[in-house]
Protein backbone atom coordinates (compact mmCIF):
# COMPACT_ATOMS: atom_id res chain seq x y z
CA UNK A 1 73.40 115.90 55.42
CA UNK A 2 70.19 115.99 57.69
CA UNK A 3 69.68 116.81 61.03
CA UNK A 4 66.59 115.90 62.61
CA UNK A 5 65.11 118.31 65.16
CA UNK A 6 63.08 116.54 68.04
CA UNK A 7 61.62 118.61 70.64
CA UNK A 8 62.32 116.64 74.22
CA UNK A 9 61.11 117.13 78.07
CA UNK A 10 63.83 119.29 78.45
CA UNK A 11 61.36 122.21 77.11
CA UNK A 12 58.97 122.04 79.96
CA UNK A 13 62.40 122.37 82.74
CA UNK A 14 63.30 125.51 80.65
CA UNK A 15 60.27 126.87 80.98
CA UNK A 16 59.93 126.00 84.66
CA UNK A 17 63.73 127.61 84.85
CA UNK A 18 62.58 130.95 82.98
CA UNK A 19 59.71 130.97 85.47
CA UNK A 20 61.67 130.35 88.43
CA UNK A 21 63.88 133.81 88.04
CA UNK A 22 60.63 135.62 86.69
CA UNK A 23 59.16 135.41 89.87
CA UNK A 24 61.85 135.99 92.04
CA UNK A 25 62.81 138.89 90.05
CA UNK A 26 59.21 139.92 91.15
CA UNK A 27 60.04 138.61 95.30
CA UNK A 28 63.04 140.60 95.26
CA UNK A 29 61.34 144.11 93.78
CA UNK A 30 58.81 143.21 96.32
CA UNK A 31 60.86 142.63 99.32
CA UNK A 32 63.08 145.69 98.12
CA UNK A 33 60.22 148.29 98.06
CA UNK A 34 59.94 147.80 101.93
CA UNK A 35 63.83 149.30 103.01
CA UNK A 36 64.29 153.03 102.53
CA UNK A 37 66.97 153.28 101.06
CA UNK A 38 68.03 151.17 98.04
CA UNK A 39 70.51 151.25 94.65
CA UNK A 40 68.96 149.30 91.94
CA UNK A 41 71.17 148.61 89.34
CA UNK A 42 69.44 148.50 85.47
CA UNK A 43 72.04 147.95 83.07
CA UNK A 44 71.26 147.98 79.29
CA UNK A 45 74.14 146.93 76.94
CA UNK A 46 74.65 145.43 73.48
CA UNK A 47 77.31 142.29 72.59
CA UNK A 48 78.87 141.10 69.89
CA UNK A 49 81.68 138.72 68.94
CA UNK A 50 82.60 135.07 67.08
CA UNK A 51 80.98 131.82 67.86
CA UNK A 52 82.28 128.06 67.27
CA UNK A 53 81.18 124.75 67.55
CA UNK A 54 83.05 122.05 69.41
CA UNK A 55 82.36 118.04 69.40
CA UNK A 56 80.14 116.31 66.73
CA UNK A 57 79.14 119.04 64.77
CA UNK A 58 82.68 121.21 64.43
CA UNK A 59 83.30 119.21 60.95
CA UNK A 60 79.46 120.05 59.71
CA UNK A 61 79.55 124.06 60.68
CA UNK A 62 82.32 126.83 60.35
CA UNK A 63 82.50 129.56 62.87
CA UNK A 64 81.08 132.59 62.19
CA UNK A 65 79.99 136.40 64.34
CA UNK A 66 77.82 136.21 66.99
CA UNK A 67 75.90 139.64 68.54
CA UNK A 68 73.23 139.90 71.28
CA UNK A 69 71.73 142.60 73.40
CA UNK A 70 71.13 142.14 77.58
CA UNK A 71 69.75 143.53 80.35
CA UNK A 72 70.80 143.12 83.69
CA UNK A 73 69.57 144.18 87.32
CA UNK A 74 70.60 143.84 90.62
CA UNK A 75 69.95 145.46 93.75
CA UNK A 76 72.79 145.23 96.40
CA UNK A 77 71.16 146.78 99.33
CA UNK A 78 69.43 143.07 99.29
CA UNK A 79 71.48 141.28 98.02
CA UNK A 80 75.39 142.06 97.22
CA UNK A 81 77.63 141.02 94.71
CA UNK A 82 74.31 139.01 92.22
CA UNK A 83 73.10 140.59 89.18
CA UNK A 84 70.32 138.76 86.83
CA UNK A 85 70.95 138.65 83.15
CA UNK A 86 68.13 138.40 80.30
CA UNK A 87 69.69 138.38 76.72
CA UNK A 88 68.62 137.68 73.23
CA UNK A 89 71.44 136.33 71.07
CA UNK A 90 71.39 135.36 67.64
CA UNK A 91 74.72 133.28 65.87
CA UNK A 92 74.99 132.28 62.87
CA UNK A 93 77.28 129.32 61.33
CA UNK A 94 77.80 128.18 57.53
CA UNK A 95 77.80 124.44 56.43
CA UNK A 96 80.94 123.49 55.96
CA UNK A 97 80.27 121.53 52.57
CA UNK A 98 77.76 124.14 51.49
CA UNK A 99 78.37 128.13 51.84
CA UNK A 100 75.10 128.83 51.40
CA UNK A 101 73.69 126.31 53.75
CA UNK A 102 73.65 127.68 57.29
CA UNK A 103 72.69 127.11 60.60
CA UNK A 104 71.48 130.26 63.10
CA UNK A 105 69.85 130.07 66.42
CA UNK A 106 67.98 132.67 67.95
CA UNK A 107 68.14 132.42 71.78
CA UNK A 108 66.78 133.95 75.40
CA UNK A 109 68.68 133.65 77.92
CA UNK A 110 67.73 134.15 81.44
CA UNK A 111 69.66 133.32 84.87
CA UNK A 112 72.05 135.11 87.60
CA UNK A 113 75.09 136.37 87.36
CA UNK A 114 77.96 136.43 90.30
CA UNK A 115 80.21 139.33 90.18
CA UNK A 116 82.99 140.14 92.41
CA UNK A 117 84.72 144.28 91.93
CA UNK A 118 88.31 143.56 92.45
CA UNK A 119 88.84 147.25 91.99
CA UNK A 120 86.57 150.10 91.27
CA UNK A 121 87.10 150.17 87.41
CA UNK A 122 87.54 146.00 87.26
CA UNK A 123 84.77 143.71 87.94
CA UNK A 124 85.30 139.43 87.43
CA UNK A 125 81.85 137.68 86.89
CA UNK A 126 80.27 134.14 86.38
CA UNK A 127 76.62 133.05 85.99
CA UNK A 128 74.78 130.40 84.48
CA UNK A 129 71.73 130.88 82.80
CA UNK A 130 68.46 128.66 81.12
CA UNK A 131 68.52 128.94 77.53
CA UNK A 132 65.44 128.38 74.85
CA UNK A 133 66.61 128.37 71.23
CA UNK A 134 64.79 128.81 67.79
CA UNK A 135 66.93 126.73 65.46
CA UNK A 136 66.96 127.09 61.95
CA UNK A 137 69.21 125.03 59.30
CA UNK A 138 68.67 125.97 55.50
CA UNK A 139 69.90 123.14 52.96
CA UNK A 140 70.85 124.98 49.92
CA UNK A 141 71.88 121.30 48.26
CA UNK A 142 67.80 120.25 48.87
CA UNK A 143 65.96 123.36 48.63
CA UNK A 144 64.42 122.91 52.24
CA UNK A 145 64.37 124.21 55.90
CA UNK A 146 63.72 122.77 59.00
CA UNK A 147 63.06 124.48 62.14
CA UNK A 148 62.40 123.73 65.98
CA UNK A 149 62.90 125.01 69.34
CA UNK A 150 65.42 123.74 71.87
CA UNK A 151 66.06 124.41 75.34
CA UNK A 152 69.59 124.71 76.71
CA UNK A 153 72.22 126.21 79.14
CA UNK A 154 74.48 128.99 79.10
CA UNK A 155 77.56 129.49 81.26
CA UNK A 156 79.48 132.49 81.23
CA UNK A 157 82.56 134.72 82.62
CA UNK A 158 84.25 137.47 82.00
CA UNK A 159 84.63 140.88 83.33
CA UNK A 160 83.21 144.27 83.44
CA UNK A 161 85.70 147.68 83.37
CA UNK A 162 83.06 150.18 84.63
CA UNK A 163 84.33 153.70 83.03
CA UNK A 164 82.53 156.99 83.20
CA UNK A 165 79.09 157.96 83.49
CA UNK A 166 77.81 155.05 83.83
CA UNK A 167 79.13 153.27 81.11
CA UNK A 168 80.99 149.67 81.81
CA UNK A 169 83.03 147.84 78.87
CA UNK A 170 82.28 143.92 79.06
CA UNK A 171 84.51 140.98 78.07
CA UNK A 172 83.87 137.31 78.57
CA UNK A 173 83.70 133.91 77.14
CA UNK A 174 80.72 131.83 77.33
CA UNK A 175 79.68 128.08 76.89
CA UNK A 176 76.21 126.49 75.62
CA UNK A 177 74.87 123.52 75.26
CA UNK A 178 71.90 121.71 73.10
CA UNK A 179 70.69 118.61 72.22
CA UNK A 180 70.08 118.54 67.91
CA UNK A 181 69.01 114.55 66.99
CA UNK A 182 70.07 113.37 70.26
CA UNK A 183 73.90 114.64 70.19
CA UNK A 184 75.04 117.20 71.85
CA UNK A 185 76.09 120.49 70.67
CA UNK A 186 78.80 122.43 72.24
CA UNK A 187 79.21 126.30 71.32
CA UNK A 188 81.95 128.56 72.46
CA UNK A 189 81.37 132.28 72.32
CA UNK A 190 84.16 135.07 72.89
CA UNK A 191 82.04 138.21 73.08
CA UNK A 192 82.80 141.86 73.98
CA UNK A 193 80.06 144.18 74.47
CA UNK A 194 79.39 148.30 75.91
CA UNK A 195 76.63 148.63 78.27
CA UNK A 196 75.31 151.37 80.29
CA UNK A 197 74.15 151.42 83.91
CA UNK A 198 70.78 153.63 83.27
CA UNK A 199 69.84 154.12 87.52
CA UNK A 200 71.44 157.79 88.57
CA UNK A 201 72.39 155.61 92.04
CA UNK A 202 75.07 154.46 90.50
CA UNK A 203 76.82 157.93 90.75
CA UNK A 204 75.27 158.58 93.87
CA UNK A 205 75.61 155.36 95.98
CA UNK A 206 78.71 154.00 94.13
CA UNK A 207 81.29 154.86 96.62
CA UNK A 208 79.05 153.33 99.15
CA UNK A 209 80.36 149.98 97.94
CA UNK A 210 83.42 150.88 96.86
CA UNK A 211 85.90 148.75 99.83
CA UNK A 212 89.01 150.79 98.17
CA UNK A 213 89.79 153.87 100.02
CA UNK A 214 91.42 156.11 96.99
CA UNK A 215 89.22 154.86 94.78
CA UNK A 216 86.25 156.39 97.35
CA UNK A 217 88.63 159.48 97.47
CA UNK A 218 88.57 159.61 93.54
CA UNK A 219 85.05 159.47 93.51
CA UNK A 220 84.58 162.10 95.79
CA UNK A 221 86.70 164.10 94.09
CA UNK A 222 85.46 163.62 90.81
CA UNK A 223 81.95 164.49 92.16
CA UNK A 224 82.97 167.56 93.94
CA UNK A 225 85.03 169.17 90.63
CA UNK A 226 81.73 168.04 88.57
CA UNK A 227 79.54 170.26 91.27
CA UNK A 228 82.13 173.26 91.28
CA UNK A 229 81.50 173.48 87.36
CA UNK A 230 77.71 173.17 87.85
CA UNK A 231 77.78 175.98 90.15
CA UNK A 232 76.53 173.54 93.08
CA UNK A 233 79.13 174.88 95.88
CA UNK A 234 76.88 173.16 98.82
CA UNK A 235 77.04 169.93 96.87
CA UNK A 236 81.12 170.61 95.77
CA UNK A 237 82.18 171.14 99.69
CA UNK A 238 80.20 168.28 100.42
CA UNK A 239 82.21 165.98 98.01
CA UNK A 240 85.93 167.44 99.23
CA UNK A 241 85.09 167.27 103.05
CA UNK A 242 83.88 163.36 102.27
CA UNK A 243 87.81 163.27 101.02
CA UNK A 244 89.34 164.61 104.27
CA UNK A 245 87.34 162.56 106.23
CA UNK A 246 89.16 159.83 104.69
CA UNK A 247 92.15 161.34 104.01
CA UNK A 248 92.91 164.66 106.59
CA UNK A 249 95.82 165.19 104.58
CA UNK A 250 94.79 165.32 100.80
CA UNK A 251 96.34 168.45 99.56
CA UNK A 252 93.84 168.69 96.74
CA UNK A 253 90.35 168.70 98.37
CA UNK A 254 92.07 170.81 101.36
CA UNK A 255 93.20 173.27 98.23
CA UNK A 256 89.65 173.45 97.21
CA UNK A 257 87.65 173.63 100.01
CA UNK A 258 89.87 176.32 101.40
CA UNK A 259 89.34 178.07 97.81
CA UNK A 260 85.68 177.96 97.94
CA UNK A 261 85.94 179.15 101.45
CA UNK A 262 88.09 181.89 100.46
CA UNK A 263 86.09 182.72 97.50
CA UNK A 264 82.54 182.84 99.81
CA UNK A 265 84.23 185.49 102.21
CA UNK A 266 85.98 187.82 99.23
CA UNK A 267 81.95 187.48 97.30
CA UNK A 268 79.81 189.02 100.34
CA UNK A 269 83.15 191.98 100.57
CA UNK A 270 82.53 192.47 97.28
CA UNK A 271 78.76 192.55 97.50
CA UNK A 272 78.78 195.19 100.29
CA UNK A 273 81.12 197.28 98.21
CA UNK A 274 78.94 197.32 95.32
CA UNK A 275 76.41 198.39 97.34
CA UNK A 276 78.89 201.10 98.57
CA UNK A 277 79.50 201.79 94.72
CA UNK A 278 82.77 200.86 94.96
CA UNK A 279 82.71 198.55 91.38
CA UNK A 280 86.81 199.20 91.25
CA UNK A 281 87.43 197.80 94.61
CA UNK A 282 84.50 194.90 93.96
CA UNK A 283 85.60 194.34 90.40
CA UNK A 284 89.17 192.09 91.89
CA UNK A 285 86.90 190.38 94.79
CA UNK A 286 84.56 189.01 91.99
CA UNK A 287 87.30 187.83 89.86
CA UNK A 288 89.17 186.05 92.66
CA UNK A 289 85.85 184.57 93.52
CA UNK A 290 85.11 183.73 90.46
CA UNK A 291 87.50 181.08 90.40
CA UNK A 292 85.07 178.77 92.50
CA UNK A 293 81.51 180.78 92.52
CA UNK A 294 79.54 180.64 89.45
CA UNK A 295 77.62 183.52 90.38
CA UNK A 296 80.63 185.49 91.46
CA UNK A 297 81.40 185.35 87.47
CA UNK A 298 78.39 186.15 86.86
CA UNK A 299 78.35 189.26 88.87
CA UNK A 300 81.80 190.13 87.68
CA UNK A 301 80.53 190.53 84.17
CA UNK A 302 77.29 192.08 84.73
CA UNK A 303 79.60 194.98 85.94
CA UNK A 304 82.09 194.94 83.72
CA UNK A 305 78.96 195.69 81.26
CA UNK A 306 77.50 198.71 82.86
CA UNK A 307 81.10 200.01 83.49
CA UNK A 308 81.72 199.86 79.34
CA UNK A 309 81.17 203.07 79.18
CA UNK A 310 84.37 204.64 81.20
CA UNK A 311 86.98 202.38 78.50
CA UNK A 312 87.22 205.12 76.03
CA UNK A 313 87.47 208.07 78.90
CA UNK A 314 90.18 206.07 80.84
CA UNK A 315 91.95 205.20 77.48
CA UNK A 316 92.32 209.05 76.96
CA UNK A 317 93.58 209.91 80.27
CA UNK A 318 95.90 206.74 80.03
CA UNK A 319 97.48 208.17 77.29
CA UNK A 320 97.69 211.99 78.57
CA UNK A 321 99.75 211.08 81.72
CA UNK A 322 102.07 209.13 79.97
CA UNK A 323 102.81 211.55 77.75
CA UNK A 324 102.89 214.17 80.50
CA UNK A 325 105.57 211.64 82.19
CA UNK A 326 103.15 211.02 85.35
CA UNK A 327 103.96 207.11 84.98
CA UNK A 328 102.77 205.99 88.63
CA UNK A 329 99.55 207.89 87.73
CA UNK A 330 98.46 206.04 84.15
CA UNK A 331 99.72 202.96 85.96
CA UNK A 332 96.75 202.90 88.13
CA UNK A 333 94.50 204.37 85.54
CA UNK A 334 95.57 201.07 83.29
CA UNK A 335 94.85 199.41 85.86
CA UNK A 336 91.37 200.17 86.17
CA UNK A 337 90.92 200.05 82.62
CA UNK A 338 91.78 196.48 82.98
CA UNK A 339 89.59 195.23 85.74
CA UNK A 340 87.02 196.94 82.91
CA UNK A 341 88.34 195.23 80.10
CA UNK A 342 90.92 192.81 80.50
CA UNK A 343 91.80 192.18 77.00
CA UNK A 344 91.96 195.74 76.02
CA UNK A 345 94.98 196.74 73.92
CA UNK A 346 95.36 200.03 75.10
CA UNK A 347 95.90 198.58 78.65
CA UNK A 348 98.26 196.25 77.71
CA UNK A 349 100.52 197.95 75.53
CA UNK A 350 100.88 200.98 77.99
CA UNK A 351 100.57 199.51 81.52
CA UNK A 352 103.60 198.26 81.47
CA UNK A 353 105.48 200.39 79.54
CA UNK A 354 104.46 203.08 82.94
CA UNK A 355 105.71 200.27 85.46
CA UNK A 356 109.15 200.25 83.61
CA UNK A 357 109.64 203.91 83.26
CA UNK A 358 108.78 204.79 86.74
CA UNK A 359 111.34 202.17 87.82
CA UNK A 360 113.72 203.86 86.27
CA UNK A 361 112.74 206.96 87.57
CA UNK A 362 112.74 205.34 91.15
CA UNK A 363 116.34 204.31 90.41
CA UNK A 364 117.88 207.35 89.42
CA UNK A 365 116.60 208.82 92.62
């Protein structure tokens, strides 16, 4: 079988096509620079999948894989919901009466793409998009290639499931269409594809355009637990008042700003008490504020290191008053040894071993 490859006038509309987003790629940056405050969208991802042809040519060629890689921008302060796609695909398809005759085409696609987010972790999309082609068919039977380019279009849809830091699973179905010796050439694709939104904006800005109010309260949350574990408290009571203000009653942010509230006011008592050398009365402030202050912890442990050296004298006299039968006593000695060392065997074997013999003592009494 031969195919003839002819080169028509469709060429010079792709390239006017390819042209035409170019430069308003370039009007848009433009126009963009001028507002304050923008979210520009840069989303790198890779695609693969199996391709099929339809029509004339399903009898000649046998479906086969498919794989691409894309990049796609959009900046919604300008202009919402429109994204614009550039991809270079590559497919490959066997001849049906010859395995080792094939036919691959190496494409760039350029054009926009609609997208509407139904929910915050499901987006529907649809774009169209100009298509040039390198075609290639080897002829295993004759010993010979033949080669041109063709220009084309590309319609997609699908849908993207943003996840986590910035990453966004994509899966879709897309139609093309070129001309090889004057009959057309219909090719289905059924791609999936992981991509990865690369502008920090998108964790900044996101709930910004997010129209569903617990998924804006998720988001909140999300970024004021992330900031509690960074240490950022300014940036963490930030995040959970942005939840009441949508939601006075969510029991979560209220439990954590009220914590890190809490936790501010015992860290400056226990700041003027180490300043008073009082470490045993600091040592329980730092570890209740430790549960939201970074540097509370830190504290808390810097002093448990210079106290190291009173574990083996409080062990001793631990031991003495229990044996002397002055339980109440090595109960608060334990105690202290505790705050010290937390994990410290002594400690745990004989605190409260004390506590249950002087209840018993209390009891008889």
């Amino acid at each position: 079988m031969r195919i003839i490859f002819k080169i028509n006038s469709g060429f010079v509309a792709s390239v006017w096509v390819i042209l035409f987003f170019i430069l308003s790629f370039w009007g848009i940056s433009s126009a963009g620079e001028l507002k304050k405050k923008s979210y520009d969208d840069i989303i790198l991802g890779v695609k693969g999948g199996y391709s099929l042809f339809e029509g004339y040519y399903k009898s000649r060629f046998s479906g086969s894989y498919c794989a691409g890689l894309s990049a796609l921008y959009s900046r919604p302060a300008l202009i919402k919901y429109l994204m614009a796609e550039m991809e270079i695909a590559y497919s490959r398809y066997p001849l049906k009466e010859s395995k080792s005759s094939y036919l691959w085409l190496l494409s760039v696609n350029l054009g926009p793409v609609f997208y509407w987010p139904v929910i915050s972790h499901f987006q529907v999309y649809a774009g169209v998009s100009g298509q040039g082609s390198y075609v290639f068919l080897h002829t295993s039977r004759f010993d010979r290639n033949e080669k041109a380019f063709k220009p084309g279009l590309l319609a997609k849809a699908g849908a993207f499931f943003p996840i986590k830091l910035g990453f966004r699973i994509r899966a879709g179905a897309e139609y093309s269409l070129h001309y090889l010796s004057n009959k057309p050439l219909h090719g289905f694709n059924f791609i999936g594809g992981v991509y990865y939104n690369f502008n920090p904006a998108e964790l900044v800005a996101a709930p910004e355009r997010i129209v569903d109010a617990s998924a804006q309260i998720d988001w909140y949350l999300t970024l004021g637990n992330k900031a509690l574990q960074k240490g950022d408290v300014e940036e963490a009571k930030a995040g959970f008042s942005r939840v009441l203000a949508i939601d006075p009653n969510n029991g979560e942010a209220r439990e954590k700003l009220d914590g890190i509230r809490s936790a501010e006011s015992d860290y400056a008592r226990a700041q003027k008490l180490i300043e008073a050398k009082q470490y045993y009365d600091a040592l329980p402030l730092l570890e209740s504020a430790g549960k939201y202050l970074v540097l509370a912890r830190t504290d808390r442990d810097k002093l448990r290191k210079e106290m190291a050296g009173e574990i083996a004298l409080l062990e001793k006299k631990g031991i003495e008053l229990y044996e002397k039968g002055d339980y109440r006593s090595c109960s608060a000695v334990m105690k202290r040894l505790l705050l010290i060392d937390p994990n410290n065997r002594t400690g745990l074997i004989y605190l409260p071993r004390a506590l249950k013999r002087q209840e018993a003592l209390e009891r008889l009494r």
